[in-house]
C-alpha atoms as a PDB file:
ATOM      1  CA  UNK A   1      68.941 157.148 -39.019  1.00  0.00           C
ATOM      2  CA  UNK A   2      65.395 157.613 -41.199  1.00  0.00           C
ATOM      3  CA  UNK A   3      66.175 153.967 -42.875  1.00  0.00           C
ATOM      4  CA  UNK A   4      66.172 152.593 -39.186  1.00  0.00           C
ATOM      5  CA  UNK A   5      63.498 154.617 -38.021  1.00  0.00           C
ATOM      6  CA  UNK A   6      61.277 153.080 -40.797  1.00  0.00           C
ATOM      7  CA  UNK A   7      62.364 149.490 -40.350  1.00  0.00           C
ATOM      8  CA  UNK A   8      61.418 149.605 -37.023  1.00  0.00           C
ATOM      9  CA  UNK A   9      58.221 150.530 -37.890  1.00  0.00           C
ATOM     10  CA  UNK A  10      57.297 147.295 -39.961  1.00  0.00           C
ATOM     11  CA  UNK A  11      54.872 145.421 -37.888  1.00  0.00           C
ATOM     12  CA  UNK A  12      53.350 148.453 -36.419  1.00  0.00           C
ATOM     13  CA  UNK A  13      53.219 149.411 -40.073  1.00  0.00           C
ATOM     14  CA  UNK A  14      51.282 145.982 -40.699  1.00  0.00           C
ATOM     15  CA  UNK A  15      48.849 146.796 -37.793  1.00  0.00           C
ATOM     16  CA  UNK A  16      47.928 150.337 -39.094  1.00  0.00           C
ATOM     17  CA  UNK A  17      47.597 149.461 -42.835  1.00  0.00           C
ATOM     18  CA  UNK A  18      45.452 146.384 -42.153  1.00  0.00           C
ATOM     19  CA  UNK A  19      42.890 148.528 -39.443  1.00  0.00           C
ATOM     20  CA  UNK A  20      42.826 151.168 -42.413  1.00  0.00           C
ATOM     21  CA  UNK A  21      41.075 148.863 -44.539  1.00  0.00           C
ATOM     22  CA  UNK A  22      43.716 147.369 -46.282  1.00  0.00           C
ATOM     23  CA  UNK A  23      42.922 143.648 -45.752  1.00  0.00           C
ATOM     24  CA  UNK A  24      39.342 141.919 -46.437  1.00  0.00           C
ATOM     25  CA  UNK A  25      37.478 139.864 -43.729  1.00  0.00           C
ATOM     26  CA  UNK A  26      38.275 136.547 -43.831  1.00  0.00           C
ATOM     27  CA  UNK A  27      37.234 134.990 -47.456  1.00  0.00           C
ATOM     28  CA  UNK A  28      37.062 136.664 -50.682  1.00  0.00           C
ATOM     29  CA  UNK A  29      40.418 138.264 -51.408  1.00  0.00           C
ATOM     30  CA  UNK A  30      40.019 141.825 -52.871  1.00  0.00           C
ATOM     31  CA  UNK A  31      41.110 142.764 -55.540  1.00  0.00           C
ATOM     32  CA  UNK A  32      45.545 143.186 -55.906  1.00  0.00           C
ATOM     33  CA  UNK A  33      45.463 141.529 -52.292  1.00  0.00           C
ATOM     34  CA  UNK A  34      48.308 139.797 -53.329  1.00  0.00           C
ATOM     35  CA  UNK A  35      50.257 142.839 -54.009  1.00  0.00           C
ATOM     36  CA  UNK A  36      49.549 144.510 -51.390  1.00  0.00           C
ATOM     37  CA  UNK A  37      50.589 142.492 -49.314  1.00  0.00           C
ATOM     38  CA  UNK A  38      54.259 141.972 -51.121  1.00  0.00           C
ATOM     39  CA  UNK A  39      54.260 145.720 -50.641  1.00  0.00           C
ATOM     40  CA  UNK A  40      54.089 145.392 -46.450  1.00  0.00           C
ATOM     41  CA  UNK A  41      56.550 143.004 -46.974  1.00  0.00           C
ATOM     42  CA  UNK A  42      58.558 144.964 -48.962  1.00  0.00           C
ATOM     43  CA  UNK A  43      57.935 148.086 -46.588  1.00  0.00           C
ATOM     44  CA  UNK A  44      59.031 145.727 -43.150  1.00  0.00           C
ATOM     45  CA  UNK A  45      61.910 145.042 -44.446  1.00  0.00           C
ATOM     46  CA  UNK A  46      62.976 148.785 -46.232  1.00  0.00           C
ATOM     47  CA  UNK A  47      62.863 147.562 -49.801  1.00  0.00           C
ATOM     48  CA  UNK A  48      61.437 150.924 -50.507  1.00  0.00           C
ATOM     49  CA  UNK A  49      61.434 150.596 -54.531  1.00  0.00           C
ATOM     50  CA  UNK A  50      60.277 147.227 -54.021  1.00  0.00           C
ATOM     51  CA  UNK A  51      57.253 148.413 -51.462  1.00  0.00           C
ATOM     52  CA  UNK A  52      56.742 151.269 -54.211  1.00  0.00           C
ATOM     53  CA  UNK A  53      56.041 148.513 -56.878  1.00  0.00           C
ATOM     54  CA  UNK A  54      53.815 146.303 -55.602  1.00  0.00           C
ATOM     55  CA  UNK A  55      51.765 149.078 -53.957  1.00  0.00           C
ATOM     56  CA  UNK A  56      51.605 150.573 -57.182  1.00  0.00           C
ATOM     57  CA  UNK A  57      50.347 147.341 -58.666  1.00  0.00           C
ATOM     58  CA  UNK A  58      48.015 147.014 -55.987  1.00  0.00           C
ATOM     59  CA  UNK A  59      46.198 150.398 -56.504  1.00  0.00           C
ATOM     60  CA  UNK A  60      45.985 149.834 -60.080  1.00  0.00           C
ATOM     61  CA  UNK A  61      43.888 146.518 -59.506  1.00  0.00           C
ATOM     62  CA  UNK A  62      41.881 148.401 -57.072  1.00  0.00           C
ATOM     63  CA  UNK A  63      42.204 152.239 -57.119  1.00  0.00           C
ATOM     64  CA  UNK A  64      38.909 152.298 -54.821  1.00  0.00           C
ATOM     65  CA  UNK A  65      41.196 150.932 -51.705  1.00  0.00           C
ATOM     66  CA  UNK A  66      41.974 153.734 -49.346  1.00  0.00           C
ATOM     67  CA  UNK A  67      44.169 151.097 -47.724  1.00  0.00           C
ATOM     68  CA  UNK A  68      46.735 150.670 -50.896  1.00  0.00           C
ATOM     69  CA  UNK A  69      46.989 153.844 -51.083  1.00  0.00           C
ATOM     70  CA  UNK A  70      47.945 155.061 -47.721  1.00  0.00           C
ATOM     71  CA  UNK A  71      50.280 152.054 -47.957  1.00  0.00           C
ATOM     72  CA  UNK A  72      51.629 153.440 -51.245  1.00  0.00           C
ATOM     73  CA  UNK A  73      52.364 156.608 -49.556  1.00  0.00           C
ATOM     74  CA  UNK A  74      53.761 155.631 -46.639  1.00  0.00           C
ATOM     75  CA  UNK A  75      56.340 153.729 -48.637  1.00  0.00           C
ATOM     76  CA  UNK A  76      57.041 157.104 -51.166  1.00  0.00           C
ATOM     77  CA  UNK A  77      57.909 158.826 -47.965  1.00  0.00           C
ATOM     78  CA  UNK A  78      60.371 155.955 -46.763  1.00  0.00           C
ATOM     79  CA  UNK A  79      61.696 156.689 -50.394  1.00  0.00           C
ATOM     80  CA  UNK A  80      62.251 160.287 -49.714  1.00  0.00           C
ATOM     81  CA  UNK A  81      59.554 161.082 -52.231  1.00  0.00           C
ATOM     82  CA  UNK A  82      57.408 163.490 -50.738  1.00  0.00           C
ATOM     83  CA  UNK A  83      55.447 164.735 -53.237  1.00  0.00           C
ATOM     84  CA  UNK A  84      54.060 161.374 -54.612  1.00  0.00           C
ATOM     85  CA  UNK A  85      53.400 160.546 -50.664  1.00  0.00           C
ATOM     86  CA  UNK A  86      51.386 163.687 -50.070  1.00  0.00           C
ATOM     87  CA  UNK A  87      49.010 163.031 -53.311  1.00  0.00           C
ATOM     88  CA  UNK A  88      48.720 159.019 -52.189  1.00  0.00           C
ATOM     89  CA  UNK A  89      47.629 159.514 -48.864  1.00  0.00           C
ATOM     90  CA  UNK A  90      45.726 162.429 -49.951  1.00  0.00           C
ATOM     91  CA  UNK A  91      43.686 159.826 -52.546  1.00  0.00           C
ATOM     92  CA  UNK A  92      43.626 157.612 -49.601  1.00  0.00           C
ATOM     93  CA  UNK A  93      42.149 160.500 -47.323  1.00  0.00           C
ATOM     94  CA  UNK A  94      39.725 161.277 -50.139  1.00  0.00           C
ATOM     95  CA  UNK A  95      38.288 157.682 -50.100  1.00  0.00           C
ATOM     96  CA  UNK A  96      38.020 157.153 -46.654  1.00  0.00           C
ATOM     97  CA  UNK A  97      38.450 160.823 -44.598  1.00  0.00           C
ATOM     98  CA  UNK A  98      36.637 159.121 -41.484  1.00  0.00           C
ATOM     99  CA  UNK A  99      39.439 157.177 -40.573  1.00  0.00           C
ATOM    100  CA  UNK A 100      41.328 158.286 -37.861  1.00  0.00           C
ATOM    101  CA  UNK A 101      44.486 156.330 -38.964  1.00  0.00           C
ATOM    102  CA  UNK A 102      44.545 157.634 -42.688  1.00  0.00           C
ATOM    103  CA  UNK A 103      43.695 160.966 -41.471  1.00  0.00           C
ATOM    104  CA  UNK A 104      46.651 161.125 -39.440  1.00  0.00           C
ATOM    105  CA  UNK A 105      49.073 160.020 -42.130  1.00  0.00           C
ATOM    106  CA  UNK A 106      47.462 162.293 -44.316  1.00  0.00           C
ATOM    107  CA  UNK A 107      48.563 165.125 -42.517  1.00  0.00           C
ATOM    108  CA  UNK A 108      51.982 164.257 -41.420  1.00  0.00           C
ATOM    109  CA  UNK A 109      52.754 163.794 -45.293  1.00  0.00           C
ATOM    110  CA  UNK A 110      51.250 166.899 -45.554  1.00  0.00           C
ATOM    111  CA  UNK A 111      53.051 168.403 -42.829  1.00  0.00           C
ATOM    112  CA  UNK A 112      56.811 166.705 -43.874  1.00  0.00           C
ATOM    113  CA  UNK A 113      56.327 168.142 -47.164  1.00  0.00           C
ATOM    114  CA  UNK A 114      56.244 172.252 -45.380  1.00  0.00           C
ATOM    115  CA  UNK A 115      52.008 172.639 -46.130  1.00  0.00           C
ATOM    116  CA  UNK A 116      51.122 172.870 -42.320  1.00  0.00           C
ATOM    117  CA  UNK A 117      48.026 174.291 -43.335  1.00  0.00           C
ATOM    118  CA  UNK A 118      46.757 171.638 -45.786  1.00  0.00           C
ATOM    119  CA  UNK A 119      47.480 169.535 -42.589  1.00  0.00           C
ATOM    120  CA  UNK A 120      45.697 171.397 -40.503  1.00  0.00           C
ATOM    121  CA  UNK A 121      42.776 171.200 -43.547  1.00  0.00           C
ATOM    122  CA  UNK A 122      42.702 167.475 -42.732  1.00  0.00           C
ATOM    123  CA  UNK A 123      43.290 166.903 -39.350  1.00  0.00           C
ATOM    124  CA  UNK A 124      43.006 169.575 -36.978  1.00  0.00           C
ATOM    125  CA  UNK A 125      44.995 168.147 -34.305  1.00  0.00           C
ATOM    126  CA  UNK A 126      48.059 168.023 -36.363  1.00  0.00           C
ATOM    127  CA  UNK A 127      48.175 172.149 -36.237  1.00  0.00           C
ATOM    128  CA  UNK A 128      48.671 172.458 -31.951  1.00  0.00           C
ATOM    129  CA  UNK A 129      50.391 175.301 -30.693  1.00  0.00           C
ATOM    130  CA  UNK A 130      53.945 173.631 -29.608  1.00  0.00           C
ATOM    131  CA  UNK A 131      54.247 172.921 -33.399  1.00  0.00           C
ATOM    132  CA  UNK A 132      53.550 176.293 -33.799  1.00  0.00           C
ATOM    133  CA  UNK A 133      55.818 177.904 -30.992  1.00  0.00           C
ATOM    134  CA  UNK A 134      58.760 175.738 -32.171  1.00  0.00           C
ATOM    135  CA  UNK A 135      58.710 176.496 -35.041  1.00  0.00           C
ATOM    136  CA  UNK A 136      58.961 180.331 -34.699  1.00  0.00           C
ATOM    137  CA  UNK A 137      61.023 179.781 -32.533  1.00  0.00           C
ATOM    138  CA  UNK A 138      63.309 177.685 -34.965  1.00  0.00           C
ATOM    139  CA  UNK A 139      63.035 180.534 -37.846  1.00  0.00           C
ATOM    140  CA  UNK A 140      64.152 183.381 -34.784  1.00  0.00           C
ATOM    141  CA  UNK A 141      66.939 180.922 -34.316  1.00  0.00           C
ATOM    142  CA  UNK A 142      67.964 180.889 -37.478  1.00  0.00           C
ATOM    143  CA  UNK A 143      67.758 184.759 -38.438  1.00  0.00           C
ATOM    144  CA  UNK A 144      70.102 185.522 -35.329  1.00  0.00           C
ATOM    145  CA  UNK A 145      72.356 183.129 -35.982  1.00  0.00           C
ATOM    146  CA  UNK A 146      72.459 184.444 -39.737  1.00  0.00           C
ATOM    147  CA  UNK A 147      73.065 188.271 -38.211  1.00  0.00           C
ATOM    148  CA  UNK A 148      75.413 187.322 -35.528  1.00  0.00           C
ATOM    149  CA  UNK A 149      79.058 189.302 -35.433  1.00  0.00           C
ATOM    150  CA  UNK A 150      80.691 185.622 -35.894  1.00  0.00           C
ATOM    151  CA  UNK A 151      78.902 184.756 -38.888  1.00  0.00           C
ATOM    152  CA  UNK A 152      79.031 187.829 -40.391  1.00  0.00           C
ATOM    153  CA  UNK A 153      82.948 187.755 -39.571  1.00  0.00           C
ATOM    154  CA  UNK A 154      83.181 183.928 -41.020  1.00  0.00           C
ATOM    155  CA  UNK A 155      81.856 184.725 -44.110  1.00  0.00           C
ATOM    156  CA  UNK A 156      84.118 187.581 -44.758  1.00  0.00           C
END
């Protein structure tokens, strides 16, 4: 289910990294360009540890692009790897924390990795109420079902 929720998400994945930043006007290519955009490739068609590679080697010819690294990230989470996805869109927040886009994907990695309020930190708008409510609701949930006379009895 996640592996076809992220290949579905290639060319809209295209469209968001390139209005972050990722891609220069027309002219000059920037600096691990090329590898970048292997990486989107990569990422389009789920070749996670492929996407992961070529990202990487497109940060380290230009660490100052908030676009690689949001890209970077994006793919780490495809890869199940939260905690290298939260500190890569993190760097990318840090370099460009006016972008709507970035500040978005910021949060969510924030927010898939259980820190809702580092994601609230960064985007406010990721921390509204129905998040809230269902999740209490959720952990209630879970405590009654945990108490109830048929669990207890099952795990007997």
């Amino acid at each position: 289910m996640r592996s076809r929720l992220f290949a579905r998400l290639g060319f809209l994945l295209f469209a968001i990294i390139t209005m972050a930043g990722g891609m220069s006007a027309l002219g000059a290519e920037k600096p691990g360009q090329t590898d970048y955009l292997a990486g989107l490739d990569a990422l389009s068609n789920s070749k996670w540890a492929d996407a992961i590679k070529s990202l990487g080697a497109a940060v380290d010819a230009n660490d100052e692009e908030a676009g690689y690294h949001l890209a970077l990230g994006i793919a780490h989470l495809a890869n199940g790897d939260t905690k290298q996805a939260v500190a890569e869109t993190t760097r990318a927040y840090r370099l460009d924390g006016k972008d709507q886009t970035i500040r978005r994907w910021a949060a969510g990695a924030q927010r898939y990795a259980g820190d809702a309020m580092a994601a609230a930190a960064i985007d406010s708008t990721s921390d509204y109420d129905g998040v809230q409510k269902a999740c209490e609701e959720y952990s209630q949930a879970l405590r009654f079902n945990a108490n109830s006379p048929k669990t207890v009895a099952d795990k007997k």
